[in-house]
C-alpha atoms as a PDB file:
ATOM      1  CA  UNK A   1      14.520   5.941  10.680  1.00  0.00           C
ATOM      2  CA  UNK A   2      16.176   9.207  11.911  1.00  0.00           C
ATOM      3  CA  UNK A   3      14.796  12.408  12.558  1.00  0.00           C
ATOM      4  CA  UNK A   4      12.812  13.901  15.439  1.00  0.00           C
ATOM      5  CA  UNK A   5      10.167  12.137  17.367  1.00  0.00           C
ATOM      6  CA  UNK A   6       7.818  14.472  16.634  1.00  0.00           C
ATOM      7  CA  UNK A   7       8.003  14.161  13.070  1.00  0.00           C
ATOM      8  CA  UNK A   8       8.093  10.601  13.397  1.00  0.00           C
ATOM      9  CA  UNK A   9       4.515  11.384  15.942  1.00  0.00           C
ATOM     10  CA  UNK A  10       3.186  13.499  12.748  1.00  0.00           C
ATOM     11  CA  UNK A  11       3.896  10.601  10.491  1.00  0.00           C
ATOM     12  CA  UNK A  12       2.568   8.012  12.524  1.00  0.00           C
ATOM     13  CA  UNK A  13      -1.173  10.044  12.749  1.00  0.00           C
ATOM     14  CA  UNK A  14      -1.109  10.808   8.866  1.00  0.00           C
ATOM     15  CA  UNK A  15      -0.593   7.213   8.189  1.00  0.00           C
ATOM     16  CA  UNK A  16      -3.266   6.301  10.893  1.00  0.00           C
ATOM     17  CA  UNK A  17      -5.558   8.619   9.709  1.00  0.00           C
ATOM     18  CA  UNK A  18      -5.213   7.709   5.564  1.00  0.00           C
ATOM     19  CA  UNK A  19      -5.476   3.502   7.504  1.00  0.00           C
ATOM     20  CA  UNK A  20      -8.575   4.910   9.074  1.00  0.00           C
ATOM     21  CA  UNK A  21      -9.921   6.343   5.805  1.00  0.00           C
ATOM     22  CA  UNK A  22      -9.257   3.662   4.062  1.00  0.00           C
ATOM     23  CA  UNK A  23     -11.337   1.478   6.042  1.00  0.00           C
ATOM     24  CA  UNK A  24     -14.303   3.349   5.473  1.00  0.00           C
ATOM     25  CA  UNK A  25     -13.627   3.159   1.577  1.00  0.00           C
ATOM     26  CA  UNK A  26     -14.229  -0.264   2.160  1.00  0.00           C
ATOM     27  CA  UNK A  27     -17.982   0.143   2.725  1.00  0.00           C
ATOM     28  CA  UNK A  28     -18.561   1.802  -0.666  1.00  0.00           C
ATOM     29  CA  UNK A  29     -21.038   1.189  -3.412  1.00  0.00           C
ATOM     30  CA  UNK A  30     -18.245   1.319  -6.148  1.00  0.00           C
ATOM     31  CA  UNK A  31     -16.809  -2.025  -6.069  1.00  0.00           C
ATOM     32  CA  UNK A  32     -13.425  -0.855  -7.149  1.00  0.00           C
ATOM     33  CA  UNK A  33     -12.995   1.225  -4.528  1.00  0.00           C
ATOM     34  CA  UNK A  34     -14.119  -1.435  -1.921  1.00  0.00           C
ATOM     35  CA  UNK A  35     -11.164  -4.006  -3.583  1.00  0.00           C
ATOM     36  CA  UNK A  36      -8.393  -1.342  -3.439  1.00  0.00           C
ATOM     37  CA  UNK A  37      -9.193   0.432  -0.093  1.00  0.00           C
ATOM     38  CA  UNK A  38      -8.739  -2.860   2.123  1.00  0.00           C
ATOM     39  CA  UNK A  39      -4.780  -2.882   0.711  1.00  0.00           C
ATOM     40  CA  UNK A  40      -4.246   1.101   1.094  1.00  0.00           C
ATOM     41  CA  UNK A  41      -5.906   0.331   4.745  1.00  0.00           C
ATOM     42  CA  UNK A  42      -3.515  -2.292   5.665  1.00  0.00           C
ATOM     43  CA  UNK A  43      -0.109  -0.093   3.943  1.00  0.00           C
ATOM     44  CA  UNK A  44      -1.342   3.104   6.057  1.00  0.00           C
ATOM     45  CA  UNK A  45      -1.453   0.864   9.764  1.00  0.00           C
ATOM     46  CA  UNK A  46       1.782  -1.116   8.322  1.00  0.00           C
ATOM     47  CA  UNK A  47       3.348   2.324   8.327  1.00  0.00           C
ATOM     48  CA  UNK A  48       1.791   3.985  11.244  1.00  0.00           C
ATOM     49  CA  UNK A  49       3.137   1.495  13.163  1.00  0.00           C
ATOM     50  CA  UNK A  50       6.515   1.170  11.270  1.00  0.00           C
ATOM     51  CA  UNK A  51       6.893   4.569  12.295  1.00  0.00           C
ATOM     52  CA  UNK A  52       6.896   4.684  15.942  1.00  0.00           C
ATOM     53  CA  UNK A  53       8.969   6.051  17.929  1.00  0.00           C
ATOM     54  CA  UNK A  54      11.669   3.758  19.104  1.00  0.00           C
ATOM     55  CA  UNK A  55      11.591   5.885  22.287  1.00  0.00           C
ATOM     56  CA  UNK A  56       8.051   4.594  22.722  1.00  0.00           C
ATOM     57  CA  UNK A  57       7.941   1.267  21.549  1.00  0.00           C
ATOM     58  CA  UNK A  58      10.880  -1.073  20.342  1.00  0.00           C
ATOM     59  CA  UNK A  59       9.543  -3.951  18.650  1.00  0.00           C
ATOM     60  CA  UNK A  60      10.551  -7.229  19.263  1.00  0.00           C
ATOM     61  CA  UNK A  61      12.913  -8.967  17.375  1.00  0.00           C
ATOM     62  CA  UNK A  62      10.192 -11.269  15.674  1.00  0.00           C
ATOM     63  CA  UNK A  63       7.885  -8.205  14.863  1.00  0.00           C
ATOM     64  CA  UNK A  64      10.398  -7.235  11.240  1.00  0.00           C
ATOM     65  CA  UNK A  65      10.217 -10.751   9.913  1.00  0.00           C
ATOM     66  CA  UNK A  66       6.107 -10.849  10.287  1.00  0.00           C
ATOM     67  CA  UNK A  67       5.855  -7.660   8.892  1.00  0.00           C
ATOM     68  CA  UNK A  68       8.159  -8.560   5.735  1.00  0.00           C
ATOM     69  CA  UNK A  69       5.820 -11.595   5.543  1.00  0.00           C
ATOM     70  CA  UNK A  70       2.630  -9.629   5.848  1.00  0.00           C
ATOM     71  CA  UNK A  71       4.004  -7.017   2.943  1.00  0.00           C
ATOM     72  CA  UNK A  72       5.198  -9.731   1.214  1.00  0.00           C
ATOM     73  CA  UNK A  73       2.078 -11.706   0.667  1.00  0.00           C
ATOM     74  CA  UNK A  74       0.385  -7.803  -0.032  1.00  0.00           C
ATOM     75  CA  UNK A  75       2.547  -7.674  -2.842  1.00  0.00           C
ATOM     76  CA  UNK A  76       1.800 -11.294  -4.027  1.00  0.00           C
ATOM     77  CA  UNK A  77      -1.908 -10.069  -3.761  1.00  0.00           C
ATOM     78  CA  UNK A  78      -1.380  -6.565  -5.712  1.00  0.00           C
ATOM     79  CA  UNK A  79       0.225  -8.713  -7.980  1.00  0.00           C
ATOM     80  CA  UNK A  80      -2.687 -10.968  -8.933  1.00  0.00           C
ATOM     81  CA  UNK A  81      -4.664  -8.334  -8.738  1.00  0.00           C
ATOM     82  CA  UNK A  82      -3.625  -6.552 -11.176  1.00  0.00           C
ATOM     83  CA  UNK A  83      -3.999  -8.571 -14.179  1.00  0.00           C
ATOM     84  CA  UNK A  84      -7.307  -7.025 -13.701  1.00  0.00           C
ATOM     85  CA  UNK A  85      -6.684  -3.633 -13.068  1.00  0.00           C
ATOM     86  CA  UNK A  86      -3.053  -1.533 -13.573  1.00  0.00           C
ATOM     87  CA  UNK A  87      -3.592   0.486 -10.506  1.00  0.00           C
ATOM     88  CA  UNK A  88      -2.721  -2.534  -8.402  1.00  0.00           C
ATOM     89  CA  UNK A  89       0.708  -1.832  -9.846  1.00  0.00           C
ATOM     90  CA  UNK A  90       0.910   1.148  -7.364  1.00  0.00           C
ATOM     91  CA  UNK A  91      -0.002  -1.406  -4.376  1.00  0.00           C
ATOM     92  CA  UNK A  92       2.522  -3.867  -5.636  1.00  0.00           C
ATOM     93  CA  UNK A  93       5.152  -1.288  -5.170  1.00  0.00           C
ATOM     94  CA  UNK A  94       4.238  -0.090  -1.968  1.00  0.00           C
ATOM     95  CA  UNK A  95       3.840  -3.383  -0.548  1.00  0.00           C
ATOM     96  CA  UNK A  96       7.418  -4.537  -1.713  1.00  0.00           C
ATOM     97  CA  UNK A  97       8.563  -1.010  -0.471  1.00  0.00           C
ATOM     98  CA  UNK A  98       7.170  -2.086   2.768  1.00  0.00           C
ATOM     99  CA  UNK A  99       8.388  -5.724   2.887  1.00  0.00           C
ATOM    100  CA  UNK A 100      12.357  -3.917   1.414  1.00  0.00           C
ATOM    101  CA  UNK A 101      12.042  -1.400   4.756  1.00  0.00           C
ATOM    102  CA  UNK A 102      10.906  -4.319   7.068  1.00  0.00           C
ATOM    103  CA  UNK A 103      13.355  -7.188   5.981  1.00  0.00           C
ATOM    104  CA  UNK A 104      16.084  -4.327   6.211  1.00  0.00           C
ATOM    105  CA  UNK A 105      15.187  -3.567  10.008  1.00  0.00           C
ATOM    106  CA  UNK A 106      15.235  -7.506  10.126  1.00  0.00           C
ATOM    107  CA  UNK A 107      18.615  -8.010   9.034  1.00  0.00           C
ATOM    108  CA  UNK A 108      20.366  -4.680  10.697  1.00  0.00           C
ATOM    109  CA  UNK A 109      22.105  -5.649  13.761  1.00  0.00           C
ATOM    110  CA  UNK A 110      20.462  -4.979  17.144  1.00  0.00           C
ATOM    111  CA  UNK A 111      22.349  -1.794  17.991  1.00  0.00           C
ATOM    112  CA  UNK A 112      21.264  -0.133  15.093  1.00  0.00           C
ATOM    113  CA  UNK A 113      17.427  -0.780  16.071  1.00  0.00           C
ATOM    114  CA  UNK A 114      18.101   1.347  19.449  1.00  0.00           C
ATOM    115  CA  UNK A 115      19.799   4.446  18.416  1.00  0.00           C
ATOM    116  CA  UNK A 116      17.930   5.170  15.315  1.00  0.00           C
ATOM    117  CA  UNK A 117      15.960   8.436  16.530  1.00  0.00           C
ATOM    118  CA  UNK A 118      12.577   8.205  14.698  1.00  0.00           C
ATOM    119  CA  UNK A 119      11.247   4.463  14.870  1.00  0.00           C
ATOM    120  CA  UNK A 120      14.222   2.119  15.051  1.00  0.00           C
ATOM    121  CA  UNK A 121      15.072   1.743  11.253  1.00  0.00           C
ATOM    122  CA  UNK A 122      18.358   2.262  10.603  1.00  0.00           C
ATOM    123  CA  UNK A 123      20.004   1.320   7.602  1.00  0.00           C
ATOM    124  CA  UNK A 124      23.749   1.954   7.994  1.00  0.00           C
ATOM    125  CA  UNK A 125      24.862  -1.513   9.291  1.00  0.00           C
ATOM    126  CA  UNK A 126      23.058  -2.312   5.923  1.00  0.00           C
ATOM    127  CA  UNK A 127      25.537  -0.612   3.639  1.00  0.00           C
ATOM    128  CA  UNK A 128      28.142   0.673   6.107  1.00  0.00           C
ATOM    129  CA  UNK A 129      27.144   4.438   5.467  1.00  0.00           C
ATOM    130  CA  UNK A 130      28.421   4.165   1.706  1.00  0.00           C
ATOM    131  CA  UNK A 131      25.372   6.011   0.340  1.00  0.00           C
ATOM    132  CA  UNK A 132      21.832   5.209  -0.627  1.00  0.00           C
ATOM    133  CA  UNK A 133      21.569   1.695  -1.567  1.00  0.00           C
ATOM    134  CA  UNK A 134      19.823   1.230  -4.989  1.00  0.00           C
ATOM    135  CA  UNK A 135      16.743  -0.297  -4.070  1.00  0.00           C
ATOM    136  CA  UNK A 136      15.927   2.776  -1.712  1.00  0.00           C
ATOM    137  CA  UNK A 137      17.049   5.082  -4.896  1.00  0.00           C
ATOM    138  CA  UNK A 138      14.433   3.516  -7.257  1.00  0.00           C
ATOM    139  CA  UNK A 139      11.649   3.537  -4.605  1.00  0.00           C
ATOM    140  CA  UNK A 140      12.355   7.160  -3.489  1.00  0.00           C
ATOM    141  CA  UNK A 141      12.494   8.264  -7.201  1.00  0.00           C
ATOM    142  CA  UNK A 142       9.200   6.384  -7.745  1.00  0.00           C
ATOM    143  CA  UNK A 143       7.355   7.509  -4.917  1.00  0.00           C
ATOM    144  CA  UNK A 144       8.192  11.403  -5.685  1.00  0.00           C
ATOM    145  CA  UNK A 145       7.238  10.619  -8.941  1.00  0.00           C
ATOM    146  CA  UNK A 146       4.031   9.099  -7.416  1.00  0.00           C
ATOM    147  CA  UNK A 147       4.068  12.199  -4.870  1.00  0.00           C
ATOM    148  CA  UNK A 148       4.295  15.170  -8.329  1.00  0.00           C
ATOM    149  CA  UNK A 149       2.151  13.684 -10.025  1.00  0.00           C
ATOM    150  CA  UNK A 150      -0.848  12.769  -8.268  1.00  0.00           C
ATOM    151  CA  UNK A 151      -0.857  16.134  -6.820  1.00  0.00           C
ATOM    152  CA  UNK A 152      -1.006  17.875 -10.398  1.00  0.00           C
ATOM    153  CA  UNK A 153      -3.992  15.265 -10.760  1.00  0.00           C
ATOM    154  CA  UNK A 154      -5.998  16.598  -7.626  1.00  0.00           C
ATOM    155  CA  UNK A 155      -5.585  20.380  -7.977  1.00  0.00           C
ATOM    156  CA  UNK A 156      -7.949  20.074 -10.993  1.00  0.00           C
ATOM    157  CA  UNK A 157     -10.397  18.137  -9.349  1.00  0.00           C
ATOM    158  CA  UNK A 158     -10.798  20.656  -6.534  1.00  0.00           C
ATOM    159  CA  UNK A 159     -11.139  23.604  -8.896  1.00  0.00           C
ATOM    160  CA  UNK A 160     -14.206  22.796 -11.165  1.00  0.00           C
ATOM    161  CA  UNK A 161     -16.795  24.883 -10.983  1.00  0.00           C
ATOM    162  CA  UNK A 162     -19.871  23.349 -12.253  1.00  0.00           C
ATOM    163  CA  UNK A 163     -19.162  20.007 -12.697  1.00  0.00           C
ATOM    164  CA  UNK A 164     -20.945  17.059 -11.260  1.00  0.00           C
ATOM    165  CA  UNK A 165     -22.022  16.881  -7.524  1.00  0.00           C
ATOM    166  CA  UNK A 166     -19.728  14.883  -5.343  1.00  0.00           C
ATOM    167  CA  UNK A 167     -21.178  11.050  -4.159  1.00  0.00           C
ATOM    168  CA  UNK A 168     -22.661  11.861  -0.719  1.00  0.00           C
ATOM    169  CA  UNK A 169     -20.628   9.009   1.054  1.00  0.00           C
ATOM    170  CA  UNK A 170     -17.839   9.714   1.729  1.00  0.00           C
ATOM    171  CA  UNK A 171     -16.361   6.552   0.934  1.00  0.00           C
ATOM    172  CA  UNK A 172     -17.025   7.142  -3.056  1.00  0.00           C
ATOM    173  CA  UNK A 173     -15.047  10.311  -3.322  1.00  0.00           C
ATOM    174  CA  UNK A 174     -12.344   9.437  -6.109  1.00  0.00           C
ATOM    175  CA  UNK A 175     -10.474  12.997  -5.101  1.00  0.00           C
ATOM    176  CA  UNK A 176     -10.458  11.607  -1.807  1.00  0.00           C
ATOM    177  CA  UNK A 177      -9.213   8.143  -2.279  1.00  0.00           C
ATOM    178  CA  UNK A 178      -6.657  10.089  -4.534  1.00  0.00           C
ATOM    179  CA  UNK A 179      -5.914  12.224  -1.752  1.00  0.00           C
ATOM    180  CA  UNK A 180      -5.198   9.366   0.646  1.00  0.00           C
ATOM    181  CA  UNK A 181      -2.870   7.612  -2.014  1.00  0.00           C
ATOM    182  CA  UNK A 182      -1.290  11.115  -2.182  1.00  0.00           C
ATOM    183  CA  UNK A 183      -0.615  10.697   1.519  1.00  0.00           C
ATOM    184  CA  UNK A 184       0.719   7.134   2.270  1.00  0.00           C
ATOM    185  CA  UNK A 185       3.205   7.988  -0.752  1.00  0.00           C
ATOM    186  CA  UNK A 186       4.253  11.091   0.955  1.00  0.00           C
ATOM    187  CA  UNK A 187       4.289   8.972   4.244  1.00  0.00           C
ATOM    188  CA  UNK A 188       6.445   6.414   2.271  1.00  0.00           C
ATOM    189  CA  UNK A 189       9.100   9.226   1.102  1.00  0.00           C
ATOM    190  CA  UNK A 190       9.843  10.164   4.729  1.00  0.00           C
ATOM    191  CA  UNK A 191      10.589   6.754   6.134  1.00  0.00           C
ATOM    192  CA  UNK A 192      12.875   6.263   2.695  1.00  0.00           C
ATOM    193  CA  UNK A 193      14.347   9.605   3.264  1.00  0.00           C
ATOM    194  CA  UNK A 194      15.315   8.470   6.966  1.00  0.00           C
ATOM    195  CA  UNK A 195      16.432   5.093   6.435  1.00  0.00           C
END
């Protein structure tokens, strides 16, 4: 990705943070929310650590294939899972989004992977600086979709007066669960903006 290693610092702690979250959506009473948080936890570390600074930390030339592997077999899993549920449509995108990114870093040549600025993914030795390649231009249309309108979703949910009293874990809070969704999709339109 390019841009400036402190945006690249600021996406790697929102992603962190939403992983972190996540996590602790796993210990909720709704059962739902236990199912999809593990994914979401897994896509916010994936990119928190996709996002790195390659000033920081290069990753080895093994590290891309795993993660195209791990995001792969995410996908597979969002997959199954949603013949149950549609919302693990969502999780099938962003894991294929993820597994597109990584196996794209996998392929570029080495010299691309040091003088990207932001975390080492670069994608012009992908399509030798001819534009955005399709794939990138369906995700990043998809994911600002994603980005409009889940936040038209959540302003209503903060302003009702009157309504019922919020769960008191934290864990159960749909707006925040929302809210974290809202974020890894924002998180996921930088590092498509950058490639």
């Amino acid at each position: 990705m390019h841009g400036s290693v402190s945006a690249a610092w600021l996406l790697v702690a929102l992603c962190a943070a939403t992983g972190a979250y996540c996590l602790l959506r796993m210990r909720s009473a709704v059962e739902e929310q236990r199912r999809s948080a593990g994914g979401e936890a897994l896509m916010g570390f994936g990119m928190a650590a996709m996002a790195v600074p390659a000033a920081a930390f290069t990753p080895p030339g093994w590290a891309w294939p795993m993660y195209a592997a791990v995001f792969g077999l995410a996908a597979l899993r969002a997959l199954w899972a949603a013949r149950r549920d549609r919302h693990h449509l969502h999780h099938l995108v962003g894991a294929g989004a993820m597994a597109y990114m990584a196996a794209a870093m996998a392929l570029a040549p080495p010299a691309a992977h040091s003088m990207a600025g932001m975390s080492g993914m670069s994608m012009e030795g992908m399509h030798g600086g001819t534009g955005v390649p399709v794939v990138t231009g369906v995700l990043l249309l998809y994911f600002t979709g994603y980005v409009l309108l889940s936040g038209a979703r959540l302003v209503p949910a903060a302003v009702i007066v009157g309504g019922p009293p919020p769960p008191d874990r934290w864990g159960d809070r749909p707006e925040l669960a929302l809210a974290c969704r809202l974020s890894m999709a924002i998180g996921m339109v930088a590092m498509l903006l950058t490639m």
